[in-house]
Structures are given as C-alpha cells and as structure tokens.
Protein backbone atom coordinates (compact mmCIF):
# COMPACT_ATOMS: atom_id res chain seq x y z
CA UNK A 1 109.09 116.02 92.72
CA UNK A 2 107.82 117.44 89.27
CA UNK A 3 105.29 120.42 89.39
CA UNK A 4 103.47 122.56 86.74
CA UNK A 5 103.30 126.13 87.76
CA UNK A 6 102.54 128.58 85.47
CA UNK A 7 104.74 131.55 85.48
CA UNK A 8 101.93 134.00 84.23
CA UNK A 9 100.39 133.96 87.78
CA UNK A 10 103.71 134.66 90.18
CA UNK A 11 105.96 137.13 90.80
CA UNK A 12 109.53 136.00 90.83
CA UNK A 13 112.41 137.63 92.99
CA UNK A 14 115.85 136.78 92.88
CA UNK A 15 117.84 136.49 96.02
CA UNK A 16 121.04 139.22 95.27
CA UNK A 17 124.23 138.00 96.72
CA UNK A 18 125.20 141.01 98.74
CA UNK A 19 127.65 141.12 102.07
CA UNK A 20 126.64 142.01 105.40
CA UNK A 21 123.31 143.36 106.18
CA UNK A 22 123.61 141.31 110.22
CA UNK A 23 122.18 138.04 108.41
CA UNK A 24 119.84 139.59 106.29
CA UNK A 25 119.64 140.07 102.48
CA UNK A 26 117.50 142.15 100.13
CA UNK A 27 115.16 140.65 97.23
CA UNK A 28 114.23 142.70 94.35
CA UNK A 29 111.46 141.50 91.91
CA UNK A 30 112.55 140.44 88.04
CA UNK A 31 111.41 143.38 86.08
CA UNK A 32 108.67 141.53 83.76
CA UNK A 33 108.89 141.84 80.39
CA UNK A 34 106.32 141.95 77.48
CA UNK A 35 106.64 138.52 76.29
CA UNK A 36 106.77 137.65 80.04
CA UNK A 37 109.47 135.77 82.11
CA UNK A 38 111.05 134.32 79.14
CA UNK A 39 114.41 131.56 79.61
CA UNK A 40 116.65 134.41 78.63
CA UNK A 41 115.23 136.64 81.07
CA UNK A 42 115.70 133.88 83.71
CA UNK A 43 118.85 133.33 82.62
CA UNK A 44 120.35 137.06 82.68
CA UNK A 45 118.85 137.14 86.43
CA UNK A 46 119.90 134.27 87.94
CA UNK A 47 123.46 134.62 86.51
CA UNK A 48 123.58 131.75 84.19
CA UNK A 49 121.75 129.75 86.95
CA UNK A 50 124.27 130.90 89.51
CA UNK A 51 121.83 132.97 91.42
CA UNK A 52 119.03 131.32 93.05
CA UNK A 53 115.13 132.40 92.09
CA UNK A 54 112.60 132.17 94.70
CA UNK A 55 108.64 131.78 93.49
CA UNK A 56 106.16 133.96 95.30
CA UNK A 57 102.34 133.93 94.73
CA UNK A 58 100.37 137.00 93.60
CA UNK A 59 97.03 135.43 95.20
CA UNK A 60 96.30 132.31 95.68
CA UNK A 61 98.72 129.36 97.44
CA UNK A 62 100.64 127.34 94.50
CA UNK A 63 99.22 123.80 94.66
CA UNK A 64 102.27 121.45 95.84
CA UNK A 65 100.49 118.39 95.31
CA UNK A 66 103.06 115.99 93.09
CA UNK A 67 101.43 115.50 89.60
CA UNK A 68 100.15 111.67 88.84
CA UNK A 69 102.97 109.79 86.51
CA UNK A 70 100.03 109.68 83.73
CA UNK A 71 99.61 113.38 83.83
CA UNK A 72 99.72 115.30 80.43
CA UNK A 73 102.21 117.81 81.13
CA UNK A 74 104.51 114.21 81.17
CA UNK A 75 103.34 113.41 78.10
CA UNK A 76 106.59 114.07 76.07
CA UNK A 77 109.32 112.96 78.86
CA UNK A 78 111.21 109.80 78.04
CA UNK A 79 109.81 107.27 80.43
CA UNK A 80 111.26 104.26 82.03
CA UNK A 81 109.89 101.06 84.15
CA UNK A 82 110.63 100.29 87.89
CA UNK A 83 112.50 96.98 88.05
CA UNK A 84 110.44 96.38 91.36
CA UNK A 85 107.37 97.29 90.90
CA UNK A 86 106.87 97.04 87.63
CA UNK A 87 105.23 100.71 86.81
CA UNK A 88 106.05 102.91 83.90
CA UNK A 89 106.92 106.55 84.72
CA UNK A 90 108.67 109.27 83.66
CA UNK A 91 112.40 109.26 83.85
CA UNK A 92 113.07 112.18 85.73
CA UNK A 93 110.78 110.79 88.71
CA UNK A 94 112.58 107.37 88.62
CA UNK A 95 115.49 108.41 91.22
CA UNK A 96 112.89 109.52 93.94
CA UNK A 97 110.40 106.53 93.47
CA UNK A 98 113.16 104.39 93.63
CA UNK A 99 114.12 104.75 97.39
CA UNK A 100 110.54 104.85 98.04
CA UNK A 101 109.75 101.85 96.17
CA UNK A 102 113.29 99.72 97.26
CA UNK A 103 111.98 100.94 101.43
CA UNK A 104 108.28 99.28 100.94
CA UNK A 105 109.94 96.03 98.66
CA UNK A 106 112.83 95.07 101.27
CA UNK A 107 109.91 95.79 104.38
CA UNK A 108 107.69 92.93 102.72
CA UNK A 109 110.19 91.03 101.79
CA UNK A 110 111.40 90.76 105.50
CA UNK A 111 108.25 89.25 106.44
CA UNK A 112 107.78 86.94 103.37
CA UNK A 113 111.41 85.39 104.54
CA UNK A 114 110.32 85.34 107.82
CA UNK A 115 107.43 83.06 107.11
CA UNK A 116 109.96 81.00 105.09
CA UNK A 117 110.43 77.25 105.99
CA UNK A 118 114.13 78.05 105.87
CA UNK A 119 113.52 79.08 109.89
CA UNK A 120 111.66 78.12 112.67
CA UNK A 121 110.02 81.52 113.57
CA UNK A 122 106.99 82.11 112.86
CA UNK A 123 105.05 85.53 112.15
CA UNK A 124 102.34 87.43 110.57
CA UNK A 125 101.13 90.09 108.43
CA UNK A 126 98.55 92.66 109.83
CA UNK A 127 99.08 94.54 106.42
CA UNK A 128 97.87 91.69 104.25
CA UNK A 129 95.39 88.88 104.50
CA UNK A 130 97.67 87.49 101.66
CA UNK A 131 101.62 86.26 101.36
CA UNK A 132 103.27 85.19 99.08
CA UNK A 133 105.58 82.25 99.49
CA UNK A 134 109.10 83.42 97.59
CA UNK A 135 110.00 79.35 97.18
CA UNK A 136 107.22 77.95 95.11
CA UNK A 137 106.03 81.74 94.19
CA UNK A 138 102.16 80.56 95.62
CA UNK A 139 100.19 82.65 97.41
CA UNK A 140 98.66 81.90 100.94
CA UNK A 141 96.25 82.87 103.11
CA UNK A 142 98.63 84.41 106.75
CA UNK A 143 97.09 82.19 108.60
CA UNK A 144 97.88 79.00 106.35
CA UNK A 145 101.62 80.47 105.35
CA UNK A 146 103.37 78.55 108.68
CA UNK A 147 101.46 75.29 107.70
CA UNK A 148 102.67 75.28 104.34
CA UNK A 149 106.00 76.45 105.61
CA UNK A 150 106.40 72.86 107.63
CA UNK A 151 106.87 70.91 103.81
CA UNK A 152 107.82 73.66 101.34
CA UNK A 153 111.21 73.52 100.52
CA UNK A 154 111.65 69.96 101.20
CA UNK A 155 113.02 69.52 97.52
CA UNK A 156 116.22 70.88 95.15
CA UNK A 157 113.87 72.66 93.30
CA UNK A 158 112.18 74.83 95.79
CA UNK A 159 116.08 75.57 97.44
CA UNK A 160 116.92 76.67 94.22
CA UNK A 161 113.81 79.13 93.88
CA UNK A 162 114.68 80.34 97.54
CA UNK A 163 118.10 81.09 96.29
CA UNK A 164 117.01 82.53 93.22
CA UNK A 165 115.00 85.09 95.21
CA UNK A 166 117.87 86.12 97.26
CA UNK A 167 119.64 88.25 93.88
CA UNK A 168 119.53 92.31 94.62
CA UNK A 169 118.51 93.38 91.00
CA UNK A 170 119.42 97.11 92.51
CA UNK A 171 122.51 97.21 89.91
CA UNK A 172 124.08 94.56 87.81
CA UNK A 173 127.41 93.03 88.53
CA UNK A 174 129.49 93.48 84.50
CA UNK A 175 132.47 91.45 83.86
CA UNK A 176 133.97 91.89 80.35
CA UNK A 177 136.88 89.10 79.73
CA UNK A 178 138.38 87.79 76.66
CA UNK A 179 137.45 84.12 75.42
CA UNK A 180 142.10 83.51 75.67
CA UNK A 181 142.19 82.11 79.52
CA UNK A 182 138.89 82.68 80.51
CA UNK A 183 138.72 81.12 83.46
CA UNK A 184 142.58 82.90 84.68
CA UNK A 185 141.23 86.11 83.58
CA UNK A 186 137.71 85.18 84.58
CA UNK A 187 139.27 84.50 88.41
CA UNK A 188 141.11 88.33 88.62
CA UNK A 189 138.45 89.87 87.36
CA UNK A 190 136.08 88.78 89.65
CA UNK A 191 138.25 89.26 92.44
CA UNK A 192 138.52 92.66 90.93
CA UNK A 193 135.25 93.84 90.71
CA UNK A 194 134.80 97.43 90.62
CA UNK A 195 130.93 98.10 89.89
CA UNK A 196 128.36 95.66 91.40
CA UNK A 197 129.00 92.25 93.30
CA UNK A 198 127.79 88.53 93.31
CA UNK A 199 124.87 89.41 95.17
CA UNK A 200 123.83 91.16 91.84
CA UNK A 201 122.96 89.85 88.74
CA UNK A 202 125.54 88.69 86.68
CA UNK A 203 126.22 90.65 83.13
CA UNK A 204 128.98 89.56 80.59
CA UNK A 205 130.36 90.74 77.43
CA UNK A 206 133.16 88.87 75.65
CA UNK A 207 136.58 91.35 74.69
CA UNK A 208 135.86 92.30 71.19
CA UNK A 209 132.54 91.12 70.33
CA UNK A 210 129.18 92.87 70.25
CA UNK A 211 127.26 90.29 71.65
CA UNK A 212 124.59 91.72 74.10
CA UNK A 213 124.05 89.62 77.63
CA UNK A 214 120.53 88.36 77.76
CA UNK A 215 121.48 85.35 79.30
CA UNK A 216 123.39 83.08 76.76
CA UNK A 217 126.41 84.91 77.30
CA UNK A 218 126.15 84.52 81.35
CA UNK A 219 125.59 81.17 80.69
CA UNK A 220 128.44 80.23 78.41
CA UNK A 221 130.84 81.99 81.11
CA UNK A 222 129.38 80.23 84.28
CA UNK A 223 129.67 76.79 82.09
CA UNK A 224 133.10 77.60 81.37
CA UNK A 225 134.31 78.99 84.63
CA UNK A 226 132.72 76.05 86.98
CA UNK A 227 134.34 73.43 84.25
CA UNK A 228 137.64 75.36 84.55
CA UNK A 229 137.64 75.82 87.91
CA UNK A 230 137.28 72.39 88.81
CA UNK A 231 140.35 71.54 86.68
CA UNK A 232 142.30 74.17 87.88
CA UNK A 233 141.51 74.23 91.85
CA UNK A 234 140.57 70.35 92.42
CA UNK A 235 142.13 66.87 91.74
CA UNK A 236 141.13 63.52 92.07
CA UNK A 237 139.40 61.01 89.87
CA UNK A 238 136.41 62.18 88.01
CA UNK A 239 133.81 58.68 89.17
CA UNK A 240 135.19 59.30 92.49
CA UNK A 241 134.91 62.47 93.50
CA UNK A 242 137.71 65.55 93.48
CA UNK A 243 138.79 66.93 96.37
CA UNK A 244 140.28 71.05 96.78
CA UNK A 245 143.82 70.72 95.27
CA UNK A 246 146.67 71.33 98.13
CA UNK A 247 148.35 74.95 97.13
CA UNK A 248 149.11 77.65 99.08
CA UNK A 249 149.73 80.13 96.67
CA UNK A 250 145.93 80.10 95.59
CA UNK A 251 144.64 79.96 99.47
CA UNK A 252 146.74 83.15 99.75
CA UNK A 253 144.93 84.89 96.33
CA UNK A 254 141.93 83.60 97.99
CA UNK A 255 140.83 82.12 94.85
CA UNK A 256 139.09 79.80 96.91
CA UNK A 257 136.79 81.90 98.06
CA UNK A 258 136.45 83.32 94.94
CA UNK A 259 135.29 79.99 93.29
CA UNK A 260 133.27 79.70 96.62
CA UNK A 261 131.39 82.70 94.97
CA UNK A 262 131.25 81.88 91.83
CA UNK A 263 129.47 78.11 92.47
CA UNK A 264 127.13 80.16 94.24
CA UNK A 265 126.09 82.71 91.62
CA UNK A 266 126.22 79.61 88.73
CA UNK A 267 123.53 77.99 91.03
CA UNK A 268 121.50 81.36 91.76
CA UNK A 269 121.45 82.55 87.75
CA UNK A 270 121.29 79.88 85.89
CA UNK A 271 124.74 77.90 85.13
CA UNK A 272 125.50 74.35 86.29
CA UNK A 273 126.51 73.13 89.71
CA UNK A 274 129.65 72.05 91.02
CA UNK A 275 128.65 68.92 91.26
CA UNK A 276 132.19 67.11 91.51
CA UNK A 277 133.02 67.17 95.52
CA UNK A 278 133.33 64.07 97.43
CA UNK A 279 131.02 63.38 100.50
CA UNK A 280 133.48 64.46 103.52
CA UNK A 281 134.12 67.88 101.51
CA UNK A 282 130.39 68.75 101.29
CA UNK A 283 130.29 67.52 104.99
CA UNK A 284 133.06 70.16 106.10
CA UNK A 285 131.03 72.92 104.24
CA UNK A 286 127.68 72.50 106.18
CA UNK A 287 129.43 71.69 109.53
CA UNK A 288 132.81 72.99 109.80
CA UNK A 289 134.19 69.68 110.99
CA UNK A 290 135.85 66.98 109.31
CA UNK A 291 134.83 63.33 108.13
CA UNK A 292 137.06 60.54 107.49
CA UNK A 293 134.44 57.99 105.82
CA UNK A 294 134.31 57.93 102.45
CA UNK A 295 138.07 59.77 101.75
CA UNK A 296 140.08 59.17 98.68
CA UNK A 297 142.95 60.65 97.60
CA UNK A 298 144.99 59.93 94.02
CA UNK A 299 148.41 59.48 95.79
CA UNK A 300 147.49 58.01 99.37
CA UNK A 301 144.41 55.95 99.18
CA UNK A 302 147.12 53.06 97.16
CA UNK A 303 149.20 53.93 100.27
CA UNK A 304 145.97 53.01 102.71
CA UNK A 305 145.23 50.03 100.19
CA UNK A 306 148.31 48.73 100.75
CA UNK A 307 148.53 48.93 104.33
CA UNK A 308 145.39 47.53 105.23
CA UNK A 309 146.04 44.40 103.01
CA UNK A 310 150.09 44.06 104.26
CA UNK A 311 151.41 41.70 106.80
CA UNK A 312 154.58 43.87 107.38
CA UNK A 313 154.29 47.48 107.94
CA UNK A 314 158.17 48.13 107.84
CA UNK A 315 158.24 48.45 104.55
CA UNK A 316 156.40 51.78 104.35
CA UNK A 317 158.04 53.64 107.28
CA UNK A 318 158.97 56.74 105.36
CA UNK A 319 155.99 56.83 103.75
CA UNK A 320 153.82 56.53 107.09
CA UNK A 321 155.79 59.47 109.00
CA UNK A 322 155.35 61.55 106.14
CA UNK A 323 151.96 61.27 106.92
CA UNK A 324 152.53 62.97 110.15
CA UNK A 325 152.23 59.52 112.18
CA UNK A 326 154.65 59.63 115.39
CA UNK A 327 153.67 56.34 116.78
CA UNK A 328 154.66 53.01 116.45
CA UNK A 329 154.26 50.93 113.14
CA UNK A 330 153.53 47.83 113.23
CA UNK A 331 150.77 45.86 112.79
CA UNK A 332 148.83 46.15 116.15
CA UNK A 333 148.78 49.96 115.65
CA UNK A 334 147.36 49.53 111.53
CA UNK A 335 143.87 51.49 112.44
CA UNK A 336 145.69 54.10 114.03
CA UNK A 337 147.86 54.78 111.62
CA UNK A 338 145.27 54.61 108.75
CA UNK A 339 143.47 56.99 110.87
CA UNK A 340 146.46 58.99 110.75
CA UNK A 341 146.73 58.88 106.81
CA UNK A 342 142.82 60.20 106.34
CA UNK A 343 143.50 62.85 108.42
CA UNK A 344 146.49 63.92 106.74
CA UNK A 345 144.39 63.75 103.21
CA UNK A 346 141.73 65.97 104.86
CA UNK A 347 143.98 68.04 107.79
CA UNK A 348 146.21 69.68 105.17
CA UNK A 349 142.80 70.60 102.70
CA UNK A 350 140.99 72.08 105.64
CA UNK A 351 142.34 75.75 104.94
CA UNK A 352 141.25 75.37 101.17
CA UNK A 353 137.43 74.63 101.99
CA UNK A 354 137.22 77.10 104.96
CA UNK A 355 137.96 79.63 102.38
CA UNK A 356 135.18 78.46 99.82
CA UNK A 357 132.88 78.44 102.53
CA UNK A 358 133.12 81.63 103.24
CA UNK A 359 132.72 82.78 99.58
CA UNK A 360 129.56 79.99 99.48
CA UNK A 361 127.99 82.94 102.10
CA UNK A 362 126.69 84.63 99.43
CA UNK A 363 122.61 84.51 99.02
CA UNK A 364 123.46 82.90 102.53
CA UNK A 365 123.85 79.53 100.60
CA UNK A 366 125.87 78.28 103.73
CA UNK A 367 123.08 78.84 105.76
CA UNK A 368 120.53 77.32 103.48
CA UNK A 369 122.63 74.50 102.84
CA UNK A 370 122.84 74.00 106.60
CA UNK A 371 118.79 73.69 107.10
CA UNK A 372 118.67 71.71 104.23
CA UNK A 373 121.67 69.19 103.79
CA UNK A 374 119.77 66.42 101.95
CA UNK A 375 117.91 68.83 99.70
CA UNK A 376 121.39 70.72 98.68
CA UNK A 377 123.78 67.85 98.56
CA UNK A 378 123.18 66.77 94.86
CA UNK A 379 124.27 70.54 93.83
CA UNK A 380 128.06 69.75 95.10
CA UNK A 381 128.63 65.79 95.62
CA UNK A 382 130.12 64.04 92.76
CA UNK A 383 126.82 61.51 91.13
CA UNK A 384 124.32 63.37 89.78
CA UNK A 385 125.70 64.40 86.23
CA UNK A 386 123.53 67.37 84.66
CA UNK A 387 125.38 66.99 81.94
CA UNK A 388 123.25 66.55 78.40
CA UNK A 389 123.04 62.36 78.33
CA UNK A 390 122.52 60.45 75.07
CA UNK A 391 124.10 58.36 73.41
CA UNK A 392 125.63 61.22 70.92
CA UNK A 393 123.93 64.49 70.61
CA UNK A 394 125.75 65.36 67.30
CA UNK A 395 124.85 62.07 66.08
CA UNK A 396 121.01 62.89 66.81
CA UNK A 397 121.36 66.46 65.81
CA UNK A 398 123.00 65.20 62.11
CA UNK A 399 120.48 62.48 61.59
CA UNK A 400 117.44 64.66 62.12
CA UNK A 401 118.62 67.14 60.11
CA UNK A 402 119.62 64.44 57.14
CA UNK A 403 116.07 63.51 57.70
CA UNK A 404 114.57 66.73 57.03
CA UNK A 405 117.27 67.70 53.74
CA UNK A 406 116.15 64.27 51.88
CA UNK A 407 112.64 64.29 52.87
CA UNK A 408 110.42 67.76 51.28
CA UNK A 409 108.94 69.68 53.81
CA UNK A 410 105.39 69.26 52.67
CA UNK A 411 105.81 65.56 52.93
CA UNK A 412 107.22 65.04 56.45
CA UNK A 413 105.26 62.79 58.51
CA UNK A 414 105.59 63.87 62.21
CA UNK A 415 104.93 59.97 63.08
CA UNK A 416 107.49 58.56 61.53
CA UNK A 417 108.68 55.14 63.11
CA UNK A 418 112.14 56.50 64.52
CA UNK A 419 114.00 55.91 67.76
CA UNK A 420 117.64 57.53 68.33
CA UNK A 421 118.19 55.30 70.81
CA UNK A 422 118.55 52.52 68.11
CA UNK A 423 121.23 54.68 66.24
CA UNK A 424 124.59 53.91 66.60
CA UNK A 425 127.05 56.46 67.11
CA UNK A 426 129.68 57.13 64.74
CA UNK A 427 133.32 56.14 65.49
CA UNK A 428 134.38 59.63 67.11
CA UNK A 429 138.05 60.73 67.16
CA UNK A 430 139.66 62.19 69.81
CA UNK A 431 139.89 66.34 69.21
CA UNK A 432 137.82 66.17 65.76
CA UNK A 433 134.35 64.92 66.84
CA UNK A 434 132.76 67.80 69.13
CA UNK A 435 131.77 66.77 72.53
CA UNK A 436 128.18 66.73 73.75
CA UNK A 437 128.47 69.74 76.28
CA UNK A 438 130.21 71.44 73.49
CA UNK A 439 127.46 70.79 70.87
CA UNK A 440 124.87 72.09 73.75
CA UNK A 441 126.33 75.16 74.64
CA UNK A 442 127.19 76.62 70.72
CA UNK A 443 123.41 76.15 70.34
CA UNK A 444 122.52 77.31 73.41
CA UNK A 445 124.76 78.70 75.38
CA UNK A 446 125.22 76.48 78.26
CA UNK A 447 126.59 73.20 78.31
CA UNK A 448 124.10 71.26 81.63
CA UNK A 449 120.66 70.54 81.90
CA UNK A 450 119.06 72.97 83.53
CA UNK A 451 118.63 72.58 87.35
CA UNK A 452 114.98 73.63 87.42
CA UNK A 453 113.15 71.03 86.42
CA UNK A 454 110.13 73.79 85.23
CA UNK A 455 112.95 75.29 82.91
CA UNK A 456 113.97 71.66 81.16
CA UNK A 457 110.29 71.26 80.43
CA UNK A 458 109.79 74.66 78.93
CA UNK A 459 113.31 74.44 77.06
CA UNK A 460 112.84 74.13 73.49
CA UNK A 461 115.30 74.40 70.57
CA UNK A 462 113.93 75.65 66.85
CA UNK A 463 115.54 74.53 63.50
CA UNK A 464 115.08 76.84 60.60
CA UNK A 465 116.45 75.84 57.20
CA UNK A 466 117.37 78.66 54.94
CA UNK A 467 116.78 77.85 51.31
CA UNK A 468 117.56 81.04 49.92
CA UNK A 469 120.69 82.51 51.07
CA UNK A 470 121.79 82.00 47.70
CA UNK A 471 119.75 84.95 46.79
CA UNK A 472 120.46 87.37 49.61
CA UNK A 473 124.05 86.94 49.34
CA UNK A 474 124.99 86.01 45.50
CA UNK A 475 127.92 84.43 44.24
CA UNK A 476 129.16 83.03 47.91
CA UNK A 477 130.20 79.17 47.58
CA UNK A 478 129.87 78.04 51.25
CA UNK A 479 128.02 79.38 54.35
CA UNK A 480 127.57 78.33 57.65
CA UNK A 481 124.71 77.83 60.86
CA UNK A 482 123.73 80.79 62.15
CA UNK A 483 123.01 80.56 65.93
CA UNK A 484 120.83 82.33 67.97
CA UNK A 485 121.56 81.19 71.69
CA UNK A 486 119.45 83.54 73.23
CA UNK A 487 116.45 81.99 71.49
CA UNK A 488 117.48 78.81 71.05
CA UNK A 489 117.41 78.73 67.47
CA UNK A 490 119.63 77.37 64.68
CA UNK A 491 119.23 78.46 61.35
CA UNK A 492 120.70 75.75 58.22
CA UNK A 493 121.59 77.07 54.99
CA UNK A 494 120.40 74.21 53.04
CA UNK A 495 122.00 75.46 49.26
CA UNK A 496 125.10 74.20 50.38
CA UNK A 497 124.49 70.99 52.35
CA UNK A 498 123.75 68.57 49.38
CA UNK A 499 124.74 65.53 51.03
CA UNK A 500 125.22 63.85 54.96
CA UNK A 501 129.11 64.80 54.78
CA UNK A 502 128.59 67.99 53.47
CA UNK A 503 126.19 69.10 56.12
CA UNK A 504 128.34 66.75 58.99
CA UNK A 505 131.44 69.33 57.78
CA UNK A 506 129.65 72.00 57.65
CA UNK A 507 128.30 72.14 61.25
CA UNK A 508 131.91 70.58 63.02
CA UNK A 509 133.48 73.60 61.14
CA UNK A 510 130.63 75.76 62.89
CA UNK A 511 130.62 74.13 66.42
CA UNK A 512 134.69 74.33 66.69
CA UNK A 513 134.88 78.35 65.29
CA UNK A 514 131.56 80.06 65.58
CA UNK A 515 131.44 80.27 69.52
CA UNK A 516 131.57 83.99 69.37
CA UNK A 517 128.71 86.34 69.19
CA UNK A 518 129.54 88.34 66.45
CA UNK A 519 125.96 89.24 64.99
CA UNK A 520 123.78 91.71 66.57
C-alpha cells in the first residue's frame, strides 16, 4: 500500500546491526538536522538503504488507512488501467490490486459458468440479484438465469461467444516468426513457447518489420497457419473432405496436437475455422470412437469402388491383405472385407486425431464441442466455406474504383443502376491474377468471413483516394496503395492511375509485394 506520512511529525530510529546482545538489539534515534530528515540524511543512516529505518510517532497514532487512487498526493504518478475491471490507478498500486481484483473476477466468474447452459447444474447468486450470461453477454434476473440457460447456446454463434470468454487476458501469449516458412517456423515456435500460452491472447510481430499487433497481424498468421496446416498435416480431396495425413514422424513432434491448439485459438480470437475434416473425423473428436459411414480415402476408396462393383475378388488379393484382411476373399465375404478396408483408412489415423484432441482441450473446446455437436460441427466438417464468395473480388474492387477515377467526386450518384453480379470476370491466369482470400487479407488482414455473424455486419472497409501525393512527395513517378488493415482502410493515389490498366497494375503489384507492415 501507498501512504503519506509526513516526516516533520515522527521520530525515526534506525535499527544498528550489532552481534549478540541474547536476541536483542539497540535503536538509536537519527540525529535531526536543521533542514530536517532530508534524503541524504536518510541515506547516510540507513547505509545506502542497507540498514532498515523504523517510523515511531511523537504523539498521535500514524493513520494506516490506504489513500483513495484519486488522492492528490497521486496526482503526478504515471497511472495505468486494470484490464479487469476497468479502473484507472496509479502504477505503483497496480501489482497489489491486481491479485485482489483477479480473486473477486475468477469467484464470479465461477458462478456465471455455472449457470451456463453448457451444464446441467444449476445454482444461484446470494451476492447479486443480477447475472450476467457470458454467451449472449445479457443480463438476467438469478432467478430467470436457469430458464434462459435451457435455449441459450443452441446456435454457432453463442458457442463461439462461450469460447471467446474462456481467453485468460492475465498475460499475452507473443510469437515473433518470419513471413519465409511461416507455418514450419510458425509450428516450432509454438511448440516452443516460452512466455504465455494458448489460453492467452495471441500477440504477433513479423521478423523485421515494425508492425504493431492490434489484431490484423494475429489475423494474417491464424489465416496463414490454419491454410498451411491443412496442406501440410491433411490429404484428401478438397469437395470431399481431408482426412489427418498418415506420418509418424509428426505424431512423434506432436504437431498434431499442436495444430489441435492452434484451430482452437483461430476459433477463440478471431481467425477462420478448420473447416476441411470429413464427418467420421469430427465424430472421433467428440466421442473417441470411430465411424465407418461416410469414409473416403484418395488411394483406397477406388480400391472399395472396385470391389463392390467386381464379380471376381482374386484379382485384388495383395491389395486386400495389405489392408490387414486375414479372411477369405471371395465374393460371399465382400462386406467383410470392405469393412476391413474402412477400418484400415480410419485404424491407422486414429493416433493422429487422439493427439489433436487433446490439443482441441484448450478453452475446454472438447468439452463444449461434446454438449454441443450440432452447434460446433460446421467449425471443422468440410461444407460450409467462410471463405469471401463472389464472383471475383478484384474484379469488384477494380470496377468500383474505375467508377469513382472517371466519375468527379461531387457528381457521384450513390443510386446508380449497378449490379456486380452482372459483371463478368476477367479471364484470370494462373499465378498472375491474385486470389480472392489473397485480395481480402492484404486489405484486411484475414482472408474468411468472419465467424460472428455481429462482426460481418459491423465490418466495413473505407476507400480514400489521395489526389495530392504529388505534392507531399515531389518528383516521384509511381506510388502505390497504402493499407491500413487494422482499420480497414485503403488509401489510392489517384496522380498515377490515369487509366483501368494503370490502376489494375498498380494494385496486382501492391497485393503480390506489400503484405508486410512496414509503416508505423
């Protein structure tokens, strides 16, 4: 605690660091000089602080009561704000509100979960006629919070505000990786961690670039780590579903588990969801047990194709035993032994999604997803694209801004007769024409919809068109975008964009180089 006391009014003794004396020391009082205890006079007693001073009153007790965090003699202290609570104070008092503050928070935050429709208990609140439910954020009466508990959460949204409320904002969890092989690097490091943990929220910084994590940056590395890991880690056919690629090698770096961890802080803060699993492998994660409906597998589902249409199963002996089939083949025994091939597929992949189960724990996602299968199964099974869909968002993004270059500002007609859907997009060749997630995510950051629905609605991005850049930087010849991602906003320097192929060069140039963040 912080105290005034005003050393005009006690007598201070130092304690002398003498030997013996059967447990005992002797004080002596500071001799007091004319300007009165003065720091050097402290100093010179206490031994350059090595000493310790004890306060004595002359009269009266010395007030203990802790000053308010508004008092005066405050005034000048640097002062910082409580992440929990929200209340500005000074900084030196910050370390003992904290485990105050963090004992009362995690208390009421036991009972809010409690009351959560995530469980079947049910309890109250003698503390508060009041609670707050931490899925939809509303506020309830105690005795109306189990009644409301019955529906809420019954949707993806309100699992993924449940989950959102399960990140420990006690200390951030900082990753700094270089844009070369992100996702390899991004896979060690995370493994690696050394100062915070998925449970915490995520901070990144790119090697080399002085771009500050507000959330873009987060973004951009969960979009590129969930894209990367689902190439690296899983195979299959993208309309189909992928399924956890066989390899040892990674089950024994446990970079299952790791990607386990991160799908489950991309869903919690922001990023997109793995949604690329087939059925039977979202199945295993929410029971533990394995289904063989709905199985497909790039080498063996031709093998099962095959056998269920053939007349003669001789033909495919090798390939059958390899399947770990020990009966007989023929034609009487077909369901067994396509039984035998599904489990194969699945048997041998088992290991692989045990181990991103157990990194899905975190935020107790498992557990969630294991109330609430329906409500969680878009976030993982292959379907339900959140990928940015039109026809061609660089097509839409190049004719709006064409419209706005030939048409004067002052004489734009906000209803204009114009649909995008009747524009036809441009013949696009492979490697030169930026993709659509790519386009999204050098404006913004991330490359998905968002998967709140109150976030999409909210999401806006601004267009400003610089006509004087000329001015503020003479004599250049060519200049490109600048982005802001954490505000959404693209600025267009318009001096140089005279014509629809000038400003369509000008902004693939930008999109394929300018995905650092180099300005401050």
């Amino acid at each position: 605690m912080h105290y005034a006391l005003g050393l005009c009014t006690i007598l201070i003794v130092v304690l002398l660091a003498l030997k013996g004396g059967n447990g005992r020391r002797k004080l002596s009082a500071i001799a007091l000089e004319a300007e009165g205890y003065t720091g050097s006079v402290l100093k010179r007693a206490s031994g350059g602080g090595k000493q310790l001073l004890y306060i004595v009153p002359l009269q009266d007790e010395l007030d203990l009561t802790p000053l308010p965090a508004d008092a005066p003699e405050f005034a000048r202290m640097p002062t910082a704000t409580c992440k929990q609570c929200k209340t500005v104070m000074p900084l030196q008092m910050l370390a003992l509100h904290i485990d105050h503050c963090n004992n009362t928070s995690n208390s009421e935050t036991e009972v809010k979960l409690c009351l959560l429709c995530m469980c079947d208990q049910s309890c109250k609140s003698p503390a508060s006629s009041e609670v707050q439910c931490p899925l939809c954020t509303r506020t309830f009466p105690v005795s109306d919070i189990e009644l409301h508990a019955s529906f809420c959460g019954e949707s993806e949204e309100d699992v993924l505000y449940w989950v959102k409320e399960q990140i420990d904002c006690s200390k951030t969890f900082n990753i700094c990786v270089a844009r070369d092989g992100m996702v390899e690097r991004g896979l060690k490091l995370w493994k690696r961690r050394k100062n915070g943990g998925p449970v915490n929220p995520l901070k990144v910084s790119f090697l080399g670039e002085p771009g500050v994590d507000t959330g873009a940056l987060k973004k951009e590395f969960l979009s590129t780590m969930v894209a990367g890991i689902e190439k690296r880690l899983f195979e299959g056919e993208s309309e189909k579903g992928k399924v956890p690629k066989y390899s040892l090698n990674d089950l024994d770096n446990e970079l299952f588990k790791v990607a386990g961890e991160i799908f489950g802080v991309s869903i919690a803060q922001g990023g997109p969801a793995p949604r690329f699993m087939q059925e039977w492998c979202y199945h295993y994660l929410i029971t533990g047990n394995l289904k063989t409906d709905g199985v497909h597998d790039t080498e063996l589902s031709p093998l099962i194709k095959t056998i269920e249409d053939a007349s003669d199963l001789s033909l495919y002996i090798e390939e059958i035993l390899d399947c770990g089939y020990t009966g007989q083949i023929n034609i009487d025994h077909k369901e067994s032994i396509l039984r035998a091939i599904v489990l194969h597929v699945t048997t041998k992949r088992r290991p692989m999604l045990q181990q991103m189960r157990e990194g899905l724990e975190v935020y107790n996602l498992i557990k969630v997803m294991q109330t609430k299968p329906n409500e969680c199964r878009n976030l993982f099974v292959v379907g339900d694209d959140d990928k940015v869909c039109c026809n061609s968002a660089l097509g839409i993004f190049l004719i709006f801004c064409h419209l706005m270059f030939v048409t004067s500002e002052e004489d734009i007609d906000s209803n204009i007769p114009f649909s995008f859907k009747d524009t036809q997009p441009e013949n696009e060749v492979e490697g030169e024409t930026p993709s659509v997630p790519m386009v999204m995510q050098w404006m913004t950051g991330q490359a998905h919809r968002h998967l709140l629905v109150s976030e999409r609605q909210k999401f806006k991005i601004a267009i400003v068109f610089d006509h004087n850049c000329l001015e503020h930087m003479p004599g250049h010849t060519v200049c490109y975008p600048i982005v802001s991602a954490c505000t959404n906003t693209v600025t267009l320097p318009t001096a140089h964009l005279g014509d629809y192929e000038s400003l369509k060069t000008n902004l693939r140039t930008a999109i394929k180089y300018g995905a650092s963040f180099d300005r401050l």
